[in-house]
C-alpha atoms as a PDB file:
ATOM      1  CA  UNK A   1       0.000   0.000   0.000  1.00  0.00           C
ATOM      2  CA  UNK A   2       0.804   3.212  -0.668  1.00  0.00           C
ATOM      3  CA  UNK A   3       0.412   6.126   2.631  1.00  0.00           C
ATOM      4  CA  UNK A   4       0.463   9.833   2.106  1.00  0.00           C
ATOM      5  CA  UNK A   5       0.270  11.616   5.119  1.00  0.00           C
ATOM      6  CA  UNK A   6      -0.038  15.505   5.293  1.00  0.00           C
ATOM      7  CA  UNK A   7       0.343  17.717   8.561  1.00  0.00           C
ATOM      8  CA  UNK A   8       2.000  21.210   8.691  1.00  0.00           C
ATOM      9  CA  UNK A   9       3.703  20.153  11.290  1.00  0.00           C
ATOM     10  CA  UNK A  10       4.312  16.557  10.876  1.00  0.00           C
ATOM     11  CA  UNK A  11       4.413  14.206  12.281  1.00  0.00           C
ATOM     12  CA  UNK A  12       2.165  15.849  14.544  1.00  0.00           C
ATOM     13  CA  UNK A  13      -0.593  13.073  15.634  1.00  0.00           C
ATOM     14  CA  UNK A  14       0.862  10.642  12.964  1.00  0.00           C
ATOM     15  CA  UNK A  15       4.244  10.123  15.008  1.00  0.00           C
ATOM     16  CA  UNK A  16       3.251   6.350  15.814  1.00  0.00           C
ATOM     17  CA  UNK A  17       1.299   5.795  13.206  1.00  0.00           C
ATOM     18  CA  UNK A  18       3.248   6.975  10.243  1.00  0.00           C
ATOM     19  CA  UNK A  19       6.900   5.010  11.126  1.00  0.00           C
ATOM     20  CA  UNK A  20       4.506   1.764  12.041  1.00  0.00           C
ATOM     21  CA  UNK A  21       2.962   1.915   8.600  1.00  0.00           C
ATOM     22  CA  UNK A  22       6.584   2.066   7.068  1.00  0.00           C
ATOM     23  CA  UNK A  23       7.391  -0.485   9.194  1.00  0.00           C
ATOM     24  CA  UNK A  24       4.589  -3.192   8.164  1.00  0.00           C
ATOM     25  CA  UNK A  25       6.648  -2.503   4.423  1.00  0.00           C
ATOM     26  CA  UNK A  26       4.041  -0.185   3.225  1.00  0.00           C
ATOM     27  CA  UNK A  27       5.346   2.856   0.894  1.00  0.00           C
ATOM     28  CA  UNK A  28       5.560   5.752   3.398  1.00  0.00           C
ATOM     29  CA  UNK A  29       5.773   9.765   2.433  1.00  0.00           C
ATOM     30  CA  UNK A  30       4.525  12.642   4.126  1.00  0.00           C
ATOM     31  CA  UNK A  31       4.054  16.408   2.979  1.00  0.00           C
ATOM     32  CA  UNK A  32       4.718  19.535   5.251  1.00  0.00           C
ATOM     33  CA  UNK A  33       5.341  22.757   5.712  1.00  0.00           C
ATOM     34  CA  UNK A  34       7.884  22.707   8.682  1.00  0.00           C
ATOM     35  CA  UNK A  35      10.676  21.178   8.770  1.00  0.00           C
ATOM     36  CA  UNK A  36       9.986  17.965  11.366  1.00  0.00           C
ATOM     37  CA  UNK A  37      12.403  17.696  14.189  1.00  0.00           C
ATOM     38  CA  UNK A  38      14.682  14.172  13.687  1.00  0.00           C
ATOM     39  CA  UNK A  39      14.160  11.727  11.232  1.00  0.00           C
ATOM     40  CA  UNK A  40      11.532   9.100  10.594  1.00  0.00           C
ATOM     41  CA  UNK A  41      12.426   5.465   9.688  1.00  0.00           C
ATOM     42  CA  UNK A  42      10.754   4.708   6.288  1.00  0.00           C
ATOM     43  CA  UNK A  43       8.840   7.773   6.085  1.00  0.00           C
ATOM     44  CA  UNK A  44      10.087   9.699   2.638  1.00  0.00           C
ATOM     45  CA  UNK A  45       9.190  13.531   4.436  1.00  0.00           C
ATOM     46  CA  UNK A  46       8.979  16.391   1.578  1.00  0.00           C
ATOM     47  CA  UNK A  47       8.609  20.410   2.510  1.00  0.00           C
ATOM     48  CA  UNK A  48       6.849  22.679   0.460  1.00  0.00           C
ATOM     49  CA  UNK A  49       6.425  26.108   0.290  1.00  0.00           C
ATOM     50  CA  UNK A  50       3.948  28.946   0.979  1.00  0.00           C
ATOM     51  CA  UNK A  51       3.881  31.118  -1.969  1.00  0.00           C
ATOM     52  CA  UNK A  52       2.222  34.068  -0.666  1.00  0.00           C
ATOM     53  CA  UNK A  53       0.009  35.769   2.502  1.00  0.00           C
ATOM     54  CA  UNK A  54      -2.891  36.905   2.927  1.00  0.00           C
ATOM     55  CA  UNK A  55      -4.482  39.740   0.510  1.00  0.00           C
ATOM     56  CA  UNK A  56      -4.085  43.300   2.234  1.00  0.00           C
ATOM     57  CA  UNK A  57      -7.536  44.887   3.326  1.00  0.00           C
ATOM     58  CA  UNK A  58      -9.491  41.667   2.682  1.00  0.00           C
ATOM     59  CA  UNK A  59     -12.655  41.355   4.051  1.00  0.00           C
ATOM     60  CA  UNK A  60     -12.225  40.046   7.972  1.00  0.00           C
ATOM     61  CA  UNK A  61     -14.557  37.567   7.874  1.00  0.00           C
ATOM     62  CA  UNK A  62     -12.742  35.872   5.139  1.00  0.00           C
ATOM     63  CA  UNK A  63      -9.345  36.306   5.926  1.00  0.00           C
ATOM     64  CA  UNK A  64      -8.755  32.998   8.010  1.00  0.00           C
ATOM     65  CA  UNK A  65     -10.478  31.126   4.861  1.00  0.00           C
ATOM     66  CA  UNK A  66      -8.072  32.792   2.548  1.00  0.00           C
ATOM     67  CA  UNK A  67      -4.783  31.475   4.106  1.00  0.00           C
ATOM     68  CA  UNK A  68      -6.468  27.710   4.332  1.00  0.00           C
ATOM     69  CA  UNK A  69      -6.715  28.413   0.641  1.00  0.00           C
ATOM     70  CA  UNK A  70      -3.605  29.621   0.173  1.00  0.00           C
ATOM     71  CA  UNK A  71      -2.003  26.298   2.284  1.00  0.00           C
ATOM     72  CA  UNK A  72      -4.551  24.150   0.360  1.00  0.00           C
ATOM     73  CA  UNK A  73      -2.970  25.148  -2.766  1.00  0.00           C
ATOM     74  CA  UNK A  74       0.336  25.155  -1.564  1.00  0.00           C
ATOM     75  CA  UNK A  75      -0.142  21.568  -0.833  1.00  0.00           C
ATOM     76  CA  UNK A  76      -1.719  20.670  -4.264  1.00  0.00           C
ATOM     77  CA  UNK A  77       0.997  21.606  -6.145  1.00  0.00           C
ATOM     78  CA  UNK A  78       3.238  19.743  -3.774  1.00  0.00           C
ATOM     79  CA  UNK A  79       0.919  16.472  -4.270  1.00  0.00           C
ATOM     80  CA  UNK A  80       0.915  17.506  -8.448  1.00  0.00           C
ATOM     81  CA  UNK A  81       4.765  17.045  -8.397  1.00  0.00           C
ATOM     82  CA  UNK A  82       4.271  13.474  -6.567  1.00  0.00           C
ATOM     83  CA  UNK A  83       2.111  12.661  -8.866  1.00  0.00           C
ATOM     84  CA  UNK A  84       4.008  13.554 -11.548  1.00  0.00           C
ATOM     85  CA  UNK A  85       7.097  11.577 -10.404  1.00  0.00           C
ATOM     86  CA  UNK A  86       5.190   8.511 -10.734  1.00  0.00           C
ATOM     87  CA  UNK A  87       3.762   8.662  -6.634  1.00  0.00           C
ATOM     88  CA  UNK A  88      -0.256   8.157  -6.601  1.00  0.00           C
ATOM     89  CA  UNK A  89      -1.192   6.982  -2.928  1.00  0.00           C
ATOM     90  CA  UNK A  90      -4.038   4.494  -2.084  1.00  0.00           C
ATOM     91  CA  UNK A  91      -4.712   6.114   1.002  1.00  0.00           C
ATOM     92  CA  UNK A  92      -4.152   9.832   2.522  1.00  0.00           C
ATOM     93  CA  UNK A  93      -4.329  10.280   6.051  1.00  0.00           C
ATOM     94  CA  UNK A  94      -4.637  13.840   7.103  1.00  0.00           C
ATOM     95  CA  UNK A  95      -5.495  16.851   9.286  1.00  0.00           C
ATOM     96  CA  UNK A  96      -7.412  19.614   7.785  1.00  0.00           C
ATOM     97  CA  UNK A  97      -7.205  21.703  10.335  1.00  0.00           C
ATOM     98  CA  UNK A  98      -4.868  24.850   8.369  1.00  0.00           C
ATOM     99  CA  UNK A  99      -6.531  23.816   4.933  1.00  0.00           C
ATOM    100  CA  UNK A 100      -3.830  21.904   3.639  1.00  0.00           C
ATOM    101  CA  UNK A 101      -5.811  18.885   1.875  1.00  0.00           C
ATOM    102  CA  UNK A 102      -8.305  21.032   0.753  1.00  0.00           C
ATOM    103  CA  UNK A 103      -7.479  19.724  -2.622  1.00  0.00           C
ATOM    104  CA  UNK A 104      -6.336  16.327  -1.937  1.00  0.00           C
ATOM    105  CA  UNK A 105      -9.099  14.616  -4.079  1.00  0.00           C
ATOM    106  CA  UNK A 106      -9.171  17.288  -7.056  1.00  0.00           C
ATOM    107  CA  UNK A 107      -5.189  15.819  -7.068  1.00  0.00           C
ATOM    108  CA  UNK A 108      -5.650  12.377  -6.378  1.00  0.00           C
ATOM    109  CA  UNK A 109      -9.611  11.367  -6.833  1.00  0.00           C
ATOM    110  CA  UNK A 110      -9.461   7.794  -6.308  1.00  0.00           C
ATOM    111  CA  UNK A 111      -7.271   7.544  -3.267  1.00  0.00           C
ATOM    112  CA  UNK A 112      -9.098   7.378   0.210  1.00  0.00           C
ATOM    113  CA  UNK A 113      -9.438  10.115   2.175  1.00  0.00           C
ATOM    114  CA  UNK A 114      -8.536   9.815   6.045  1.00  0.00           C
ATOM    115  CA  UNK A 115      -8.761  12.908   7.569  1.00  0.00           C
ATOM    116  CA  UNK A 116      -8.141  13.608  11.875  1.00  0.00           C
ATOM    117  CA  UNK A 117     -11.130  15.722  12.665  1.00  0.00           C
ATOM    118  CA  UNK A 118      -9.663  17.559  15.951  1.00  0.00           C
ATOM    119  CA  UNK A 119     -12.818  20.290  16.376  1.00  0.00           C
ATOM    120  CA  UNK A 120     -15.359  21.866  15.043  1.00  0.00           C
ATOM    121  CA  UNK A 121     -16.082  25.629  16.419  1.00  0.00           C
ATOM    122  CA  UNK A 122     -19.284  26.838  18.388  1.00  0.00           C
ATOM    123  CA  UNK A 123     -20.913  30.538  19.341  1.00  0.00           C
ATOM    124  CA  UNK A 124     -21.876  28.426  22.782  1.00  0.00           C
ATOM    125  CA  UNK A 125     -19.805  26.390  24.955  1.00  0.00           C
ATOM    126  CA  UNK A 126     -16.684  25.628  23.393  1.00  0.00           C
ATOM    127  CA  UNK A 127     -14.007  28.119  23.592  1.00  0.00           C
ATOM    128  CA  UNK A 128     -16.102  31.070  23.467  1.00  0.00           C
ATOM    129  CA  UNK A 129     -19.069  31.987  25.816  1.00  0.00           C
ATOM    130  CA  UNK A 130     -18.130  29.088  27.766  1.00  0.00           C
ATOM    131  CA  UNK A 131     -18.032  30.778  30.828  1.00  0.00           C
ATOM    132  CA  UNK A 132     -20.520  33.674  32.285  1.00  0.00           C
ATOM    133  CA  UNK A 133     -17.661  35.331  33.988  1.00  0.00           C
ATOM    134  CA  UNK A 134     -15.613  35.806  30.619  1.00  0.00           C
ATOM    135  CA  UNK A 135     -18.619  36.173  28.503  1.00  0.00           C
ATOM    136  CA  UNK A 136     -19.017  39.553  26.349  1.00  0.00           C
ATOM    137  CA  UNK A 137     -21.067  37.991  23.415  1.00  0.00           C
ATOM    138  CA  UNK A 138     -21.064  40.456  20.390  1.00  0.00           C
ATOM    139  CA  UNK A 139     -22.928  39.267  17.243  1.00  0.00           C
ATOM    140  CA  UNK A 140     -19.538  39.934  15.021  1.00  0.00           C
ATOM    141  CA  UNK A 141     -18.007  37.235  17.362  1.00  0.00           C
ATOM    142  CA  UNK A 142     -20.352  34.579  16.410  1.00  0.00           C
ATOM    143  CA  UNK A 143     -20.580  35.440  12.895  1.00  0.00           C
ATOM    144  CA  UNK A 144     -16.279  34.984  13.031  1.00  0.00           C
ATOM    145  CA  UNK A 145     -17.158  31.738  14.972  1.00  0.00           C
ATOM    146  CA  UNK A 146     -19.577  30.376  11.840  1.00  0.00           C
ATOM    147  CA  UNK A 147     -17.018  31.309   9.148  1.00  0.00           C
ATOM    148  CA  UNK A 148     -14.048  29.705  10.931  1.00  0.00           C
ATOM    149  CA  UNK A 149     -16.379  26.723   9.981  1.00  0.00           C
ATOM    150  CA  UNK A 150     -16.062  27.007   6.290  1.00  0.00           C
ATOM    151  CA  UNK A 151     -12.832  25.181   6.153  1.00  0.00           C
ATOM    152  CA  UNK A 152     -14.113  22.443   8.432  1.00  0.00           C
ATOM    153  CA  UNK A 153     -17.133  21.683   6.241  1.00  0.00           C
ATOM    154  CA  UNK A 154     -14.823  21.303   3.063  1.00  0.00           C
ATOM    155  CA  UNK A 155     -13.215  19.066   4.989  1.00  0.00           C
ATOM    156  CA  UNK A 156     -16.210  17.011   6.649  1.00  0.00           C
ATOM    157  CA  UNK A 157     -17.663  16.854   2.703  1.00  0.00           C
ATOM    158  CA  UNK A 158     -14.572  15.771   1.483  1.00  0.00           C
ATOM    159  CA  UNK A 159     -13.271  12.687   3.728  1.00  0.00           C
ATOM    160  CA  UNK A 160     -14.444   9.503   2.892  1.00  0.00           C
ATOM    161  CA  UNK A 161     -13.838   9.167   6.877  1.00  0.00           C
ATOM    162  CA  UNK A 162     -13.012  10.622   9.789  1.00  0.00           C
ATOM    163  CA  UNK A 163     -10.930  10.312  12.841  1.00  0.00           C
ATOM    164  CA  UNK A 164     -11.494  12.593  16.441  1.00  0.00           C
ATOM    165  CA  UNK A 165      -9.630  11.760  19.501  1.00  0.00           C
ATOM    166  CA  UNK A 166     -12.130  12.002  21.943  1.00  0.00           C
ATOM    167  CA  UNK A 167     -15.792  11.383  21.588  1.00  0.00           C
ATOM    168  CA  UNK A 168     -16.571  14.920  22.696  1.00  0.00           C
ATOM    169  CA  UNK A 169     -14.588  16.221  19.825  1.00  0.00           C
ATOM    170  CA  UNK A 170     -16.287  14.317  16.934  1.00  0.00           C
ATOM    171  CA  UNK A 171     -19.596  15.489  19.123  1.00  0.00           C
ATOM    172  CA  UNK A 172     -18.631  18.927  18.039  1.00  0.00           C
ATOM    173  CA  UNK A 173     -19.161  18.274  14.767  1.00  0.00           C
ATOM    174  CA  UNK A 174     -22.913  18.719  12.642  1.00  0.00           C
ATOM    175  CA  UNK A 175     -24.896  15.777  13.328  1.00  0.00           C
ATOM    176  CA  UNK A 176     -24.554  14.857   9.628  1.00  0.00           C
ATOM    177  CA  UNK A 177     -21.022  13.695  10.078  1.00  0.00           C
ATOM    178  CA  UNK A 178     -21.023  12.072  12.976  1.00  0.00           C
ATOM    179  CA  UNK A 179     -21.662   8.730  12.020  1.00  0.00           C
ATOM    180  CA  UNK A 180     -18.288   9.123   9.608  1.00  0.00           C
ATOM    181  CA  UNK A 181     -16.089   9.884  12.043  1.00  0.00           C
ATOM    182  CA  UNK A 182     -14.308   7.111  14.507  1.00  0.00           C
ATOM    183  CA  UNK A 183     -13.471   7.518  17.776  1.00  0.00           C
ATOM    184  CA  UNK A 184      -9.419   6.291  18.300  1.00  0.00           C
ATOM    185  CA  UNK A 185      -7.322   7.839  20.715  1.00  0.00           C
ATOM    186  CA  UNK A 186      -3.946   8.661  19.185  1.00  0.00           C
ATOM    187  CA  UNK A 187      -2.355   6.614  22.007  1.00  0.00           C
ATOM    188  CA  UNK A 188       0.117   7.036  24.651  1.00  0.00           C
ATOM    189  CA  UNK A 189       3.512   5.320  24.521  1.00  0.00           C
ATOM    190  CA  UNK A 190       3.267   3.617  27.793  1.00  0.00           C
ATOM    191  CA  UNK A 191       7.204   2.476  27.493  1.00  0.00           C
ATOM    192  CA  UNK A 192       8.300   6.076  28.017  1.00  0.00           C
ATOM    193  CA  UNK A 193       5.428   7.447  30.001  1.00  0.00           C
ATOM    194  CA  UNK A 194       4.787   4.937  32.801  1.00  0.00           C
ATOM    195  CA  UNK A 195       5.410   4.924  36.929  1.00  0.00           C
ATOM    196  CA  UNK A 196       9.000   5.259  38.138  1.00  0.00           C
ATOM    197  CA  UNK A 197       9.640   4.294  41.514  1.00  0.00           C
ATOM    198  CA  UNK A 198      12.491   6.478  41.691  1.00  0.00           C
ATOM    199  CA  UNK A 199      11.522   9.661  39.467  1.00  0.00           C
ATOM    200  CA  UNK A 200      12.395  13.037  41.059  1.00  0.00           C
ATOM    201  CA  UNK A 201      12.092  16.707  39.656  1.00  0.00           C
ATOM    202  CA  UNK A 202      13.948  19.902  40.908  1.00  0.00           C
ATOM    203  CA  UNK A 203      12.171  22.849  39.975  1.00  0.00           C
ATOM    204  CA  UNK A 204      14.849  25.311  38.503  1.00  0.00           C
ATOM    205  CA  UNK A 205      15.923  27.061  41.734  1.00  0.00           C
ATOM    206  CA  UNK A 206      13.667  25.653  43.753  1.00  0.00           C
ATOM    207  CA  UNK A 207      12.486  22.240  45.724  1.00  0.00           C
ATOM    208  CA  UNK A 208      13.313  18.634  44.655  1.00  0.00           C
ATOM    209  CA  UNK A 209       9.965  16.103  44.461  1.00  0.00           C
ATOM    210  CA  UNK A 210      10.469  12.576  45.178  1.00  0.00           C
ATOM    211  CA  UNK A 211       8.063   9.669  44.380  1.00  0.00           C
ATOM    212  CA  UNK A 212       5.668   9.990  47.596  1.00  0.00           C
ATOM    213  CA  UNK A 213       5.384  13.612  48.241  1.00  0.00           C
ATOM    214  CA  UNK A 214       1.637  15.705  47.803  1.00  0.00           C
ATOM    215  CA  UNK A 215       1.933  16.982  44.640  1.00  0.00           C
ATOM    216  CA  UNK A 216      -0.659  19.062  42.630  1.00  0.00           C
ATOM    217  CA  UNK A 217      -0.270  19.978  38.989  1.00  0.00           C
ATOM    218  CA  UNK A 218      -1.510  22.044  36.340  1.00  0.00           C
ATOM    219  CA  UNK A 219      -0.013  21.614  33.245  1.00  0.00           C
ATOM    220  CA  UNK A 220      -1.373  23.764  29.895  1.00  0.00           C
ATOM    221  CA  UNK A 221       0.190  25.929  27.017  1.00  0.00           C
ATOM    222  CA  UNK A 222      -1.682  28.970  28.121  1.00  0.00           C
ATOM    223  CA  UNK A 223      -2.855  29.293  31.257  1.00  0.00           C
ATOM    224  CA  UNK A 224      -6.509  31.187  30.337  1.00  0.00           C
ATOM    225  CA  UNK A 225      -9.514  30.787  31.482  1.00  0.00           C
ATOM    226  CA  UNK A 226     -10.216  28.835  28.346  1.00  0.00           C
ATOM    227  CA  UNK A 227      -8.256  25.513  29.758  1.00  0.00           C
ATOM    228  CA  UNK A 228      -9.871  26.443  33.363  1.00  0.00           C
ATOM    229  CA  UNK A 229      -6.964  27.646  34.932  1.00  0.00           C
ATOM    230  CA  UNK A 230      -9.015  30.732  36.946  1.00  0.00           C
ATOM    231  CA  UNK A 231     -11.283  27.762  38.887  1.00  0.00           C
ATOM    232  CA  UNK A 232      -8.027  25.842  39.543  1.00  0.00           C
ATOM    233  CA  UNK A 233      -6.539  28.667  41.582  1.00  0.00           C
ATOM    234  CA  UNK A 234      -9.903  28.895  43.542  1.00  0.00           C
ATOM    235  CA  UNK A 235      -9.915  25.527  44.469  1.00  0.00           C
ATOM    236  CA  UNK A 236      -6.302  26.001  45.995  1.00  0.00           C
ATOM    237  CA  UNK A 237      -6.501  27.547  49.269  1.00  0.00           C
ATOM    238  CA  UNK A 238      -9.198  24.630  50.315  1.00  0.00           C
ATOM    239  CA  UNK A 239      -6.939  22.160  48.775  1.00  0.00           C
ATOM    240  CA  UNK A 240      -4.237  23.344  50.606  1.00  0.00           C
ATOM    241  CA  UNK A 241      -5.998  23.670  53.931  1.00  0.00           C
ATOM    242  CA  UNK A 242      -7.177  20.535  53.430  1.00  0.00           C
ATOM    243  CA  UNK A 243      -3.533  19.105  52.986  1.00  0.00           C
ATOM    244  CA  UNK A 244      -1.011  21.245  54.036  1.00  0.00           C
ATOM    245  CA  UNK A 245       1.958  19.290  53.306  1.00  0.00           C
ATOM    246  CA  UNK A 246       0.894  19.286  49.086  1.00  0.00           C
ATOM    247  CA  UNK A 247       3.131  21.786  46.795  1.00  0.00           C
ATOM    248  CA  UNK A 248       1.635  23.058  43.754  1.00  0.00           C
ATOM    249  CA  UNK A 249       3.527  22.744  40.571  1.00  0.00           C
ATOM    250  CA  UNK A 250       1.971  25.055  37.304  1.00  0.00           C
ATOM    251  CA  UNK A 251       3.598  24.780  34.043  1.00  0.00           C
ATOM    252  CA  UNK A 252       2.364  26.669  31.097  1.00  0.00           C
ATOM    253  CA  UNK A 253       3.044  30.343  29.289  1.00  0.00           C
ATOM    254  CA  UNK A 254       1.026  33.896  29.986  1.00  0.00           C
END
């Protein structure tokens, strides 16, 4: 068989996947946009350019649609120049999310269509006016929210299946898809990530942990309200009265 796997920033969720496939003796090759960091056993990885940005003064409610376009095209030529060296894939496995495969079928119409469906936005209860608090609902806002979508449903249309994480992402999506989209977790490599008896961390100039000790942590890229971080600090005085001897450990930017 014959793989094609596309991700910006690849390997991205394909870093198991995309080496196993190679593996099994399957042709491997994967388009990008950033250069991936280390090599990948069996995986023939090939950057492409962006050719150009977004158009000056272009309408704002378009403008995020624009540069999945303009990445979406990007990518097409890239797959045109695979296909011309003699590369047609049976199957492509890949994330939509910045518009890249937009034109994956008009390039290669009889290969399957795999796509990772991570999210699909919402005016309510997703990452905006999920929280009363932080709520300042503006009409504008939702009508960004609804055109963010326009990418998505290109993509949804297009797959001949989908993938989500989670059950509560592939939930986000319209009803229509659902049923098209699997639930598989992309995994957790339990040989590196397991209990270890005798871990320890020192925080840079600070305390040493030990395997034992009351530890709480918050771990996020941003910590925002978004990822909950303004109800985690409220619950930590009563944590901490309730167990005095627990440190609290946060890791994440802002």
């Amino acid at each position: 068989m014959k793989a094609l796997f596309i991700h910006q920033n690849f390997p991205g969720q394909y870093k198991a996947l995309a080496p196993r496939l190679a593996a099994l003796g399957h042709r491997v090759k994967a388009l990008c946009v950033n250069e991936p960091k280390g090599g990948m056993p069996g995986v023939d990885i090939v950057r492409y350019p962006i050719a150009r940005g977004t158009s000056p003064n272009i309408h704002p409610l378009v403008a995020e649609f624009e540069t999945k376009v303009i990445r979406g095209e990007a990518c097409a030529r890239a797959m045109r120049k695979l296909k011309d060296q003699g590369f047609t894939p049976d199957i492509i496995l890949a994330h939509p999310g910045w518009g890249e495969p937009m034109f994956a079928k008009e390039v290669f119409p009889d290969a399957v269509l795999l796509s990772f469906i991570e999210y699909y936005y919402a005016s309510q209860g997703q990452d905006v006016n999920f929280d009363k608090e932080f709520s300042k609902r503006k009409v504008e806002d939702d009508m960004r929210t609804r055109t963010k979508n326009a990418n998505s449903l290109m993509a949804l249309n297009a797959m001949d299946w989908g993938v989500s994480p989670t059950a509560w992402q592939r939930d986000t999506n319209p009803p229509l898809y659902r049923d098209r989209i699997s639930v598989i977790h992309d995994g957790i490599d339990t040989d590196r990530l397991r209990p270890d008896p005798n871990a320890s961390f020192t925080v840079p100039g600070g305390p040493t942990f030990t395997v034992g000790e009351e530890v709480v942590t918050f771990v996020n890229r941003n910590l925002e309200p978004l990822r909950g971080f303004h109800i985690f600090m409220r619950t930590l005085p009563a944590v901490l009265a309730a167990r005095p001897n627990a440190r609290v450990v946060i890791v994440g930017s802002d």
